[in-house]
PDB file of N, CA and C in Angstrom:
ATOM      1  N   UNK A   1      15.085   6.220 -75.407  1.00  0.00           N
ATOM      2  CA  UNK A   1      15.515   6.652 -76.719  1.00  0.00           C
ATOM      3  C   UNK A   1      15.082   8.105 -76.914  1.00  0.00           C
ATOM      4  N   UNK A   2      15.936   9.023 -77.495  1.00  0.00           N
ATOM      5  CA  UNK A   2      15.614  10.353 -77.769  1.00  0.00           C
ATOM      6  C   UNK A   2      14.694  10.421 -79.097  1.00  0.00           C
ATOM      7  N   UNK A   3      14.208  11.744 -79.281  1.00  0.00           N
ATOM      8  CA  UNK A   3      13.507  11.858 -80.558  1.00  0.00           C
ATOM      9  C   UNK A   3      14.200  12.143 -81.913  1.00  0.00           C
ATOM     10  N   UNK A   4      13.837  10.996 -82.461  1.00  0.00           N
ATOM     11  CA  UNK A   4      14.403  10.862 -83.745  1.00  0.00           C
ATOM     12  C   UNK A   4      14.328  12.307 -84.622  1.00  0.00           C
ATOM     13  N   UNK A   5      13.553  12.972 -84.538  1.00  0.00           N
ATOM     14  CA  UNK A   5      13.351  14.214 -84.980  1.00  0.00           C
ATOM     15  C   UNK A   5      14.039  15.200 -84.560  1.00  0.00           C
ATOM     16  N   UNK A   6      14.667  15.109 -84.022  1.00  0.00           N
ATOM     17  CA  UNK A   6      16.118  15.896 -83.810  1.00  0.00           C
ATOM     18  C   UNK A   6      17.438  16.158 -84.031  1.00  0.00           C
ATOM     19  N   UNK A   7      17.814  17.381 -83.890  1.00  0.00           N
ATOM     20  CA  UNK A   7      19.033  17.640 -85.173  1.00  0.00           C
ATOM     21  C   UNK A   7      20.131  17.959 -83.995  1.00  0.00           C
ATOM     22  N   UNK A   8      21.042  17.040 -83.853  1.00  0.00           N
ATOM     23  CA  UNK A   8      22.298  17.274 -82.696  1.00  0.00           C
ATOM     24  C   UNK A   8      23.506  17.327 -84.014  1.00  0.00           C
ATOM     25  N   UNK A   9      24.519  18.197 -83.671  1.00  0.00           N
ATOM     26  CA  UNK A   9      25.144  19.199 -84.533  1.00  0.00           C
ATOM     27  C   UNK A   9      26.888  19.262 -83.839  1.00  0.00           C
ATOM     28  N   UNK A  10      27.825  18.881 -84.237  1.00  0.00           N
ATOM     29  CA  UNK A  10      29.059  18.959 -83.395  1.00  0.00           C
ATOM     30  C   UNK A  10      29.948  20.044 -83.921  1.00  0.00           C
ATOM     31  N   UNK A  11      30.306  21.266 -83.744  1.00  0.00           N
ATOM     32  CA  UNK A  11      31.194  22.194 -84.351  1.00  0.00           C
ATOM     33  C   UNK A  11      32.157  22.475 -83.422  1.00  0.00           C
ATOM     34  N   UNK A  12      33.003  22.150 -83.726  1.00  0.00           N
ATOM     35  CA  UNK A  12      34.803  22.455 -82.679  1.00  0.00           C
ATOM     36  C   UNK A  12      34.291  22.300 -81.262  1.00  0.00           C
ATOM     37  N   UNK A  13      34.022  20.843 -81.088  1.00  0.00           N
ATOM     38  CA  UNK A  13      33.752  20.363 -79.876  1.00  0.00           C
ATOM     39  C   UNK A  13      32.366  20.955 -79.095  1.00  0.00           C
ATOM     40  N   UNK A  14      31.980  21.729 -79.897  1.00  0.00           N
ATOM     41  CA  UNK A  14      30.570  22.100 -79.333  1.00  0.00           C
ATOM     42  C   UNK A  14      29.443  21.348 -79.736  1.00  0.00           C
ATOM     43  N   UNK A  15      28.359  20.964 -78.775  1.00  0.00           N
ATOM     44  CA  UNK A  15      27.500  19.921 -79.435  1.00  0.00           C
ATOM     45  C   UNK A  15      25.968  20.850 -79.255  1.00  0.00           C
ATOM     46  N   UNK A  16      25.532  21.192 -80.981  1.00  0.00           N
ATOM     47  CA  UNK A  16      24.112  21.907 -80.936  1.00  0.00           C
ATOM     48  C   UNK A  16      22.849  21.417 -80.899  1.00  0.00           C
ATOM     49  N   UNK A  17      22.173  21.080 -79.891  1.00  0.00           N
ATOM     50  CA  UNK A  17      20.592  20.478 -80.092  1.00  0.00           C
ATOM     51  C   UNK A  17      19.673  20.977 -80.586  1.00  0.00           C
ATOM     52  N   UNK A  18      18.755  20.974 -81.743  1.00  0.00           N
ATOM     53  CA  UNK A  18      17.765  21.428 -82.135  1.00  0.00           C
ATOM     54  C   UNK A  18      16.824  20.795 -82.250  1.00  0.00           C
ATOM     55  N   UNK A  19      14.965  20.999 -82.297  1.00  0.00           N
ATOM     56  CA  UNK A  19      14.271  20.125 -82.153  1.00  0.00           C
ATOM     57  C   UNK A  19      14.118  20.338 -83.529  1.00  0.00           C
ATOM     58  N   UNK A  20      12.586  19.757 -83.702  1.00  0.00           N
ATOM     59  CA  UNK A  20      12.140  19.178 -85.463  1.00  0.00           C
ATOM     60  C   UNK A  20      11.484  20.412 -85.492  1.00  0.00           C
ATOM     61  N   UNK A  21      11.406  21.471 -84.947  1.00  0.00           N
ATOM     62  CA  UNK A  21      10.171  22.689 -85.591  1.00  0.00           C
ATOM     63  C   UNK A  21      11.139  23.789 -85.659  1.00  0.00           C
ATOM     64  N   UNK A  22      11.406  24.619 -86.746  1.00  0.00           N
ATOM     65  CA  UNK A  22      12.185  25.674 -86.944  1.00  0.00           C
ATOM     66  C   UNK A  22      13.381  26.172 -86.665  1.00  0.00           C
ATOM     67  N   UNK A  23      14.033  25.163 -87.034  1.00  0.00           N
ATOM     68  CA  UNK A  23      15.536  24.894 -86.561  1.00  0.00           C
ATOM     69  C   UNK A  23      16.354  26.565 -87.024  1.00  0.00           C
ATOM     70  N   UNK A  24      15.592  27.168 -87.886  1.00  0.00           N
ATOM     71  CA  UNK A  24      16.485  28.112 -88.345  1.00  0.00           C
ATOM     72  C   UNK A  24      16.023  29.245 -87.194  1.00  0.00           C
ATOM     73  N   UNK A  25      14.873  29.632 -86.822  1.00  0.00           N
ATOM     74  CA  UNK A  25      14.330  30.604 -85.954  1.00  0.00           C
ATOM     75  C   UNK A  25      15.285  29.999 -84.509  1.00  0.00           C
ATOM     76  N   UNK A  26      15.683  28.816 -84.230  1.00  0.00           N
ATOM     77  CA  UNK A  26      16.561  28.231 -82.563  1.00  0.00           C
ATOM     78  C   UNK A  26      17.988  28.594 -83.202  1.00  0.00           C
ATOM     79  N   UNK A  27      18.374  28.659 -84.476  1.00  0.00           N
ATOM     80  CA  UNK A  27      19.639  28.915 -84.565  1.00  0.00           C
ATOM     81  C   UNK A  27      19.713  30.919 -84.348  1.00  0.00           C
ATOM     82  N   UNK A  28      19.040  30.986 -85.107  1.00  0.00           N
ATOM     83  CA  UNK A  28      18.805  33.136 -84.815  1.00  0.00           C
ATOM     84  C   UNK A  28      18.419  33.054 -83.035  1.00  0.00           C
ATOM     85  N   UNK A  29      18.135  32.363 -82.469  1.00  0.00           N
ATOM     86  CA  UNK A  29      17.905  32.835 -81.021  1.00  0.00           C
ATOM     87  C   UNK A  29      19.372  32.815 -80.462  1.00  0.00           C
ATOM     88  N   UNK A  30      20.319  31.509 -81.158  1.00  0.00           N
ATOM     89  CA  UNK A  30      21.380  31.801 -80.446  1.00  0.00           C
ATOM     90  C   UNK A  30      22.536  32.619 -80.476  1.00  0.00           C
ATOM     91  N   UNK A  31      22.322  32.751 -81.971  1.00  0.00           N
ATOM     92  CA  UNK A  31      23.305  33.995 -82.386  1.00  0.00           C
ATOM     93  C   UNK A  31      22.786  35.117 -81.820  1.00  0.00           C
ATOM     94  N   UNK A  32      21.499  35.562 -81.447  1.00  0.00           N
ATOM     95  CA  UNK A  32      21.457  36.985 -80.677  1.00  0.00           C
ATOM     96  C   UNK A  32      21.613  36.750 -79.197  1.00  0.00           C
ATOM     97  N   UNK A  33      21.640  35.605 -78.531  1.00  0.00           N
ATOM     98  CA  UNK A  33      21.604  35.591 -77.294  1.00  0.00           C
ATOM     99  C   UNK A  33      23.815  35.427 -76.924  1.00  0.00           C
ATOM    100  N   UNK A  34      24.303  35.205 -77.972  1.00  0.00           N
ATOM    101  CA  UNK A  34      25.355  34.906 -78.080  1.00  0.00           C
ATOM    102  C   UNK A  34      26.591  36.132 -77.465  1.00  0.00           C
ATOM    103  N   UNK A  35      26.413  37.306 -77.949  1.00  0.00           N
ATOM    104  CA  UNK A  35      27.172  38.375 -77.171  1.00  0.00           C
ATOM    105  C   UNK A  35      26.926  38.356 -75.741  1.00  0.00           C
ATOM    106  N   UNK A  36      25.915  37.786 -75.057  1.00  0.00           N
ATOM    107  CA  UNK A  36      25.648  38.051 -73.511  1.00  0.00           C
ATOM    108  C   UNK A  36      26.139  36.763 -73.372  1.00  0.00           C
ATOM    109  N   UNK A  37      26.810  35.791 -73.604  1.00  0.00           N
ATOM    110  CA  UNK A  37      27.347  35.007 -73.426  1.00  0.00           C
ATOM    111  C   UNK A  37      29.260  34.638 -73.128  1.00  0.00           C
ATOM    112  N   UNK A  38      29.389  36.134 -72.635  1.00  0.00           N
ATOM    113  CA  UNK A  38      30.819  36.531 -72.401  1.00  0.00           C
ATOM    114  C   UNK A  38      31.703  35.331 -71.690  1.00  0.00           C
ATOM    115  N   UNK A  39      31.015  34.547 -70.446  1.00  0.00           N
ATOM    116  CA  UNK A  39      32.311  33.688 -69.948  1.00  0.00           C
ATOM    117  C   UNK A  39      32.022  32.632 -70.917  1.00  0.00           C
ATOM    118  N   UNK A  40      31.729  32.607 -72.035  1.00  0.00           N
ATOM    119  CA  UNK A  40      31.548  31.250 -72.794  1.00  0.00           C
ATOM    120  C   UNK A  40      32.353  31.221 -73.634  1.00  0.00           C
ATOM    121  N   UNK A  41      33.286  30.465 -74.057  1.00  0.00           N
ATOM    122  CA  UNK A  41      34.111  30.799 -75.215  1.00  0.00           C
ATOM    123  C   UNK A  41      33.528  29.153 -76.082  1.00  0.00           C
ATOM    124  N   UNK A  42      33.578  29.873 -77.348  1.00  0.00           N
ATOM    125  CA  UNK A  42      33.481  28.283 -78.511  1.00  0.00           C
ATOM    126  C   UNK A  42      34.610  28.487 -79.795  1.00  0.00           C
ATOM    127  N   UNK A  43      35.543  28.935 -78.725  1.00  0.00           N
ATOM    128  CA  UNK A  43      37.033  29.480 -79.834  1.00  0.00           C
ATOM    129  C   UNK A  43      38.194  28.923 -78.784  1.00  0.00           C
ATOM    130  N   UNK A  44      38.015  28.108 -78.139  1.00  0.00           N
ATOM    131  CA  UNK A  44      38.923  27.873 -77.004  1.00  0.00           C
ATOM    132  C   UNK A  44      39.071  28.723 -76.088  1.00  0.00           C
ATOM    133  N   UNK A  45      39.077  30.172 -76.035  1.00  0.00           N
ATOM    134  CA  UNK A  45      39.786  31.096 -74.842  1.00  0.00           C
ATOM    135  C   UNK A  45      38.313  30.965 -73.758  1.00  0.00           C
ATOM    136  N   UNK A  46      38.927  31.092 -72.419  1.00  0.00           N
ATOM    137  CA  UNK A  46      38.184  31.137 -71.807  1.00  0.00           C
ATOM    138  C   UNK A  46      37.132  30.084 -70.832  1.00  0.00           C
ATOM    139  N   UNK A  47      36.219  30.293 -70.141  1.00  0.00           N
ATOM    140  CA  UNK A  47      35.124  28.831 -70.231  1.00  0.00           C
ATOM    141  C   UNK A  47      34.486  28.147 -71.342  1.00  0.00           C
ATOM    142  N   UNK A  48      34.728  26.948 -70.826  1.00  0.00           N
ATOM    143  CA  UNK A  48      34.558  26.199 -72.416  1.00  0.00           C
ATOM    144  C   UNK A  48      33.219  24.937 -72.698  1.00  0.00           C
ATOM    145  N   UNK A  49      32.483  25.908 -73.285  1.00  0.00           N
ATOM    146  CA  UNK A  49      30.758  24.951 -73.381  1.00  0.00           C
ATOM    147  C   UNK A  49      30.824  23.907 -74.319  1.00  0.00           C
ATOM    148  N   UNK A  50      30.183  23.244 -73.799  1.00  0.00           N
ATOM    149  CA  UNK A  50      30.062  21.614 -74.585  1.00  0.00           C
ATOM    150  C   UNK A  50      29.352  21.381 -74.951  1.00  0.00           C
ATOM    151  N   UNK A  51      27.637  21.772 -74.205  1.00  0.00           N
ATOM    152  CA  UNK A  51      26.628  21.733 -75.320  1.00  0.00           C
ATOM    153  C   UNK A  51      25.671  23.035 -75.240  1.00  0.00           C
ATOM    154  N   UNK A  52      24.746  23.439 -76.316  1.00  0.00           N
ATOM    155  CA  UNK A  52      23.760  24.245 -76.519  1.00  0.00           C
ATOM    156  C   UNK A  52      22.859  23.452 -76.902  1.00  0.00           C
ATOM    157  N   UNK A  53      21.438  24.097 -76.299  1.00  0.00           N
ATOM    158  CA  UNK A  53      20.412  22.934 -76.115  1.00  0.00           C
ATOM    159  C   UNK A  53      19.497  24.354 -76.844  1.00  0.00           C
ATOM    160  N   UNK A  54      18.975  23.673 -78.167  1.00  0.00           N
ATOM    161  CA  UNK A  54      18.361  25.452 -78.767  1.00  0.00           C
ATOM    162  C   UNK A  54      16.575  24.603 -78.709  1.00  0.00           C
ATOM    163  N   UNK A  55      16.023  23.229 -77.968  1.00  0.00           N
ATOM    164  CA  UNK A  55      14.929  22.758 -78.437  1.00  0.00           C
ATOM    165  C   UNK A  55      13.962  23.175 -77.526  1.00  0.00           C
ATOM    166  N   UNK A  56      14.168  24.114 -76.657  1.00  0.00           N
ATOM    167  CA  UNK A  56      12.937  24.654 -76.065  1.00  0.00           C
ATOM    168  C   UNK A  56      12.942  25.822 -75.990  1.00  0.00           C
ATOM    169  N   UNK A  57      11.279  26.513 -76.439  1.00  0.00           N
ATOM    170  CA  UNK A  57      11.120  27.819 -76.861  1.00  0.00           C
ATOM    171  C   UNK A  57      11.326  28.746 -76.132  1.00  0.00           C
ATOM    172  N   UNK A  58      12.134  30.292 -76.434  1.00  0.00           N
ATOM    173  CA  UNK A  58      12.582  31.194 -76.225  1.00  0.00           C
ATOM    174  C   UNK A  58      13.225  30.712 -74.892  1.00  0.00           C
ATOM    175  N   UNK A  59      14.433  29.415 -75.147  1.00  0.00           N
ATOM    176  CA  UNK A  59      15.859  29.585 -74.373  1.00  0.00           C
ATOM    177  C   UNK A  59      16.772  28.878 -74.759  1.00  0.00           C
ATOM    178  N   UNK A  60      17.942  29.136 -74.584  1.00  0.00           N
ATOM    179  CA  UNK A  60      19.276  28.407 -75.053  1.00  0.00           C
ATOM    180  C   UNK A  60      19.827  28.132 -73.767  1.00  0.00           C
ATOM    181  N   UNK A  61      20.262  26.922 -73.587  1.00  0.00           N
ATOM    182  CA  UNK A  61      20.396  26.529 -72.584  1.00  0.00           C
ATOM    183  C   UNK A  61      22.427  26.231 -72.954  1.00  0.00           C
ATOM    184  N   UNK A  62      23.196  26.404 -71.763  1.00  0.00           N
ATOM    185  CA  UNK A  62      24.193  26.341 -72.208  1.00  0.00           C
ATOM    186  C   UNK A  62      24.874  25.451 -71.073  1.00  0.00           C
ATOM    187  N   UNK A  63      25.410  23.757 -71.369  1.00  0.00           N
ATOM    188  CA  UNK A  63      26.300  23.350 -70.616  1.00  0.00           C
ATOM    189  C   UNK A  63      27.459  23.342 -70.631  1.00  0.00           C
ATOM    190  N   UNK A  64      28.573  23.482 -69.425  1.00  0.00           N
ATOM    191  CA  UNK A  64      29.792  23.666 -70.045  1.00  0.00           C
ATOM    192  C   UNK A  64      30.760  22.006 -69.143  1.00  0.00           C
ATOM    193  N   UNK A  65      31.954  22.223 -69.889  1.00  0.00           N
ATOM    194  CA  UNK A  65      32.923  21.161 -69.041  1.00  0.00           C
ATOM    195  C   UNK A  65      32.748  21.529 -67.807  1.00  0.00           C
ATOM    196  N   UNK A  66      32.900  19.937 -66.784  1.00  0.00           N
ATOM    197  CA  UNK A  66      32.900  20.379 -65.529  1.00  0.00           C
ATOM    198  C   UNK A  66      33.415  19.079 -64.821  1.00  0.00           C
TER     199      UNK A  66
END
């Protein structure tokens, strides 16, 4: 069983993981890590990620379809 204290998040097929401690400081990591994230598209064009994993500190982890 996963930790109940966790915030999983679905926006246009993208699925966001956050843990229980400062969900807003893992969401600002991904919006700045987000421009270096060029083959990733979460608008359809392009490679297309399925999940962001924002629950471990200073990384965003990005899986895509495969």
């Amino acid at each position: 069983m996963g930790n109940l204290n966790n915030l999983v998040v679905e926006v246009q097929g993208v699925t966001f993981q956050f843990s229980e401690s400062s969900m807003n400081q893992q969401w600002y990591r991904f919006l700045k890590m987000r421009p270096a994230l060029r083959d990733v598209a979460f608008d359809g064009e392009g490679a297309r990620a399925n999940e962001i994993d924002l629950r471990f500190a200073d990384r965003v982890i990005v899986r895509g379809r495969g």
